[in-house]
N, C-alpha and C. Protein backbone atom coordinates (compact mmCIF):
# COMPACT_ATOMS: atom_id res chain seq x y z
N UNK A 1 110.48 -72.03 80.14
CA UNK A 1 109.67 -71.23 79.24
C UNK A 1 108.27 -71.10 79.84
N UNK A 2 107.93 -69.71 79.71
CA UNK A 2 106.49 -69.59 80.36
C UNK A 2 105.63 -69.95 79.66
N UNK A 3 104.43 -69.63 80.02
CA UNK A 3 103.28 -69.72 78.91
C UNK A 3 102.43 -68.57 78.17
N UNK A 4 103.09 -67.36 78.43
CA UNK A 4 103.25 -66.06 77.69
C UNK A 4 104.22 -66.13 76.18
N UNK A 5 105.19 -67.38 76.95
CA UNK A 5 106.08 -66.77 75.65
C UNK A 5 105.75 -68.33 74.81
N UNK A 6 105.71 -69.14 75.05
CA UNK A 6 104.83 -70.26 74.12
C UNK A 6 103.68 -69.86 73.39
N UNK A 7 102.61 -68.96 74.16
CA UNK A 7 101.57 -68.70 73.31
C UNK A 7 102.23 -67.56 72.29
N UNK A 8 102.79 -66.40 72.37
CA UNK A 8 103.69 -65.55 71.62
C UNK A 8 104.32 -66.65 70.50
N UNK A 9 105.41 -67.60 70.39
CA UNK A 9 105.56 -68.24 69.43
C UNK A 9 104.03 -69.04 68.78
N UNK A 10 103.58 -69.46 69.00
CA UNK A 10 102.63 -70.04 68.50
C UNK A 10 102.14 -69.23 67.37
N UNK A 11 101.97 -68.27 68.38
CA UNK A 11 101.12 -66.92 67.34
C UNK A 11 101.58 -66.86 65.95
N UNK A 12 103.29 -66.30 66.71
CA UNK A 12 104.18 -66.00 65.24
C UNK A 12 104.20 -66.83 63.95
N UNK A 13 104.85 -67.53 64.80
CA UNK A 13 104.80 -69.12 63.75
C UNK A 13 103.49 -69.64 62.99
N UNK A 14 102.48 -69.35 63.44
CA UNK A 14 101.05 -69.31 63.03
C UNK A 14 100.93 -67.97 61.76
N UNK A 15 101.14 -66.93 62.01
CA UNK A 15 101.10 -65.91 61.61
C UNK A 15 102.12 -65.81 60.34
N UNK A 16 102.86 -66.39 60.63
CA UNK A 16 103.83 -66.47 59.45
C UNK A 16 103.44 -67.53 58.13
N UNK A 17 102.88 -68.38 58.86
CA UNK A 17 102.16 -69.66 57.97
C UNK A 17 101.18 -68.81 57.36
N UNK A 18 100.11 -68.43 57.78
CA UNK A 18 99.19 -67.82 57.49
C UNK A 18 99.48 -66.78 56.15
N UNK A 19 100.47 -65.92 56.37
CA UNK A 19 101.16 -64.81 55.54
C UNK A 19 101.28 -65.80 54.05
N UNK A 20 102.27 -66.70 54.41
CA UNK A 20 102.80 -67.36 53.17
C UNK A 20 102.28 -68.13 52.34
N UNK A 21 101.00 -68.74 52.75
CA UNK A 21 99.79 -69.25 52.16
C UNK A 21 98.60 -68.33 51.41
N UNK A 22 98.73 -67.14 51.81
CA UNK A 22 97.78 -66.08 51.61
C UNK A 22 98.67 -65.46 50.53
N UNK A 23 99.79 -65.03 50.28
CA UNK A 23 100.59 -64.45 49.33
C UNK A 23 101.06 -65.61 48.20
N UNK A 24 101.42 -66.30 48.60
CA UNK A 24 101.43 -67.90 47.26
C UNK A 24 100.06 -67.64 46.29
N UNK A 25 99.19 -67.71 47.60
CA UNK A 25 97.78 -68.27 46.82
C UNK A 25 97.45 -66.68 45.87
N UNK A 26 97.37 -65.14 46.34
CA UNK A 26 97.47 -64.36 45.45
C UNK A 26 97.88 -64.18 44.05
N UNK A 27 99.70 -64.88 44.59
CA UNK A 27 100.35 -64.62 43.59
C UNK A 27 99.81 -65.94 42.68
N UNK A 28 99.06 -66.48 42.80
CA UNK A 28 99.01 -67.84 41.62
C UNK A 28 97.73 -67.36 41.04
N UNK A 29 96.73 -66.29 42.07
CA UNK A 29 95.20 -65.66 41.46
C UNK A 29 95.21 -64.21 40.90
N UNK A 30 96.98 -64.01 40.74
CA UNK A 30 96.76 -62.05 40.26
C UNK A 30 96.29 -62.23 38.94
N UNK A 31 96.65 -63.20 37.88
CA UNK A 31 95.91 -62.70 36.37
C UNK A 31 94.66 -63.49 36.08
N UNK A 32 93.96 -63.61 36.96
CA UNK A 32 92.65 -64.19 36.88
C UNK A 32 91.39 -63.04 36.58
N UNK A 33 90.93 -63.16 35.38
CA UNK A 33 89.72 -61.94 35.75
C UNK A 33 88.59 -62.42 36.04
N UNK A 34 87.47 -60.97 36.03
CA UNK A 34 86.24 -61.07 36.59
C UNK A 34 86.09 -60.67 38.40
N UNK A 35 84.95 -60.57 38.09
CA UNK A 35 84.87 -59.85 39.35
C UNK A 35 84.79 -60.40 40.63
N UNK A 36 84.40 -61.65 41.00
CA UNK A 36 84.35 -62.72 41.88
C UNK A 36 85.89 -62.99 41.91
N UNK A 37 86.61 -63.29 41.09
CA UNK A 37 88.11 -63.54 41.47
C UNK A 37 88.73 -61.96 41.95
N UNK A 38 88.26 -61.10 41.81
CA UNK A 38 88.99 -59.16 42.14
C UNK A 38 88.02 -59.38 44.11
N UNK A 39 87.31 -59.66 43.85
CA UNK A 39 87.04 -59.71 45.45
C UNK A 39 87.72 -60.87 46.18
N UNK A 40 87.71 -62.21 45.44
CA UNK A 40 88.69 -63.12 46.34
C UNK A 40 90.57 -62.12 46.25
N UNK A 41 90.73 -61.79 45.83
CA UNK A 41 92.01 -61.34 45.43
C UNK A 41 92.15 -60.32 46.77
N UNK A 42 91.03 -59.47 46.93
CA UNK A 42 91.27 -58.67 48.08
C UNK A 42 90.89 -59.11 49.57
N UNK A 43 89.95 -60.26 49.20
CA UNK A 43 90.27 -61.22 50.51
C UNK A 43 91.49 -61.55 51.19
N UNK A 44 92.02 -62.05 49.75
CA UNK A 44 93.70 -63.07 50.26
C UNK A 44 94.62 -61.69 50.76
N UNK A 45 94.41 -60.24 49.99
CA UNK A 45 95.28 -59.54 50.73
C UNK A 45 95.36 -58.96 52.23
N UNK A 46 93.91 -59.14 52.28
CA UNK A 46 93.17 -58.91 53.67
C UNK A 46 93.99 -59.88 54.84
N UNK A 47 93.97 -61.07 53.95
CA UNK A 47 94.58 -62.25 55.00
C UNK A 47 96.10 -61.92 55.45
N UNK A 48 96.53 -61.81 54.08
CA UNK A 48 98.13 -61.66 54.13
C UNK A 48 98.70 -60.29 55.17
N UNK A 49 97.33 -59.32 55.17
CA UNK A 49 97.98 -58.41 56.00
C UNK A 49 97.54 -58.30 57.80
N UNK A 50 96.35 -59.40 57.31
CA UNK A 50 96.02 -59.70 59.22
C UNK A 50 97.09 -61.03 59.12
N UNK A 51 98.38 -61.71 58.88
CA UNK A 51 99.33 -62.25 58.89
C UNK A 51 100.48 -61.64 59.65
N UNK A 52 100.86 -60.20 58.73
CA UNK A 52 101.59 -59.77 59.43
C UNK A 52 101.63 -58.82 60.95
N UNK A 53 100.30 -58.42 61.13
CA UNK A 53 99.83 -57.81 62.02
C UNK A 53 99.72 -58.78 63.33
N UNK A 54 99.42 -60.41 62.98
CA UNK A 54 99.40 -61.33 64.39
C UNK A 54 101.09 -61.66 64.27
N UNK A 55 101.69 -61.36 63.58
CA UNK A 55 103.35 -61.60 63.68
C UNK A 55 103.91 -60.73 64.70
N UNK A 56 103.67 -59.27 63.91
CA UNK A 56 104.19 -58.41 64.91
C UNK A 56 103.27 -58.48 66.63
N UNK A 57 102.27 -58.59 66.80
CA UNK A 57 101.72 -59.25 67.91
C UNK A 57 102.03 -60.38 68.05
N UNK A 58 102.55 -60.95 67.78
CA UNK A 58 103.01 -62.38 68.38
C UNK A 58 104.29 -61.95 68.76
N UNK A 59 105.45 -61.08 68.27
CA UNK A 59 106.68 -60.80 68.79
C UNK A 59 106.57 -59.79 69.61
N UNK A 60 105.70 -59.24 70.22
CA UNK A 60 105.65 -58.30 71.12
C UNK A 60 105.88 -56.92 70.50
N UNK A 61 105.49 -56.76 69.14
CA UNK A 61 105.66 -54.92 68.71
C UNK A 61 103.77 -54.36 68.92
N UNK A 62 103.34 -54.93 68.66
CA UNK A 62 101.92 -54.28 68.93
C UNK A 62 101.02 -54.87 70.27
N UNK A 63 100.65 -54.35 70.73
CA UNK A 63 99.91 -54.68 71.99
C UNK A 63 100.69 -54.71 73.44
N UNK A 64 101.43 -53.92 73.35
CA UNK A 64 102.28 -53.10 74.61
C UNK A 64 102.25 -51.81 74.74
N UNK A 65 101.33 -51.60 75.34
CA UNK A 65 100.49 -50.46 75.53
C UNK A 65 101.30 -49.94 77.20
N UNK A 66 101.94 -48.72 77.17
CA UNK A 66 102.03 -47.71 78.41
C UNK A 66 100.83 -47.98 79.36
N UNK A 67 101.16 -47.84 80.69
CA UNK A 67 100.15 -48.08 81.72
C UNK A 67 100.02 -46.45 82.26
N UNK A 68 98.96 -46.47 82.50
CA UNK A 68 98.63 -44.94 82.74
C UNK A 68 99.46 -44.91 84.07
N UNK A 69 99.01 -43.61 84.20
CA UNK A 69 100.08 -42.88 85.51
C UNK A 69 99.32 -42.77 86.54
């Protein structure tokens, strides 16, 4: 195993943790009101969706970019 594809799992596996901690913690802050909890709320979704974005970069769908010609 190289060390391309170790750091790639890391990521994922990181990224996935990240996701599932950020969506738990939402789902336990959606009927909370006021306005300080409506901005943490769009924090945690913020998180949950830079989660899935280092996932798919961690499995190699984003950041394989064509090499020019």
């Amino acid at each position: 195993m190289n060390i391309v594809m170790i750091e790639r799992t890391v990521a994922a596996v990181g990224a996935v943790i990240v996701f599932v901690v950020a969506a738990l913690a939402l789902k336990h802050e959606w009927k909370t009101p006021g306005i300080e909890n409506q901005v943490f709320k769009i924090m945690l979704g913020l998180l949950a969706l830079g989660g899935i974005i280092a996932f798919l970069a961690g499995i190699g769908v984003l950041g394989n970019f064509a090499k020019g010609a």
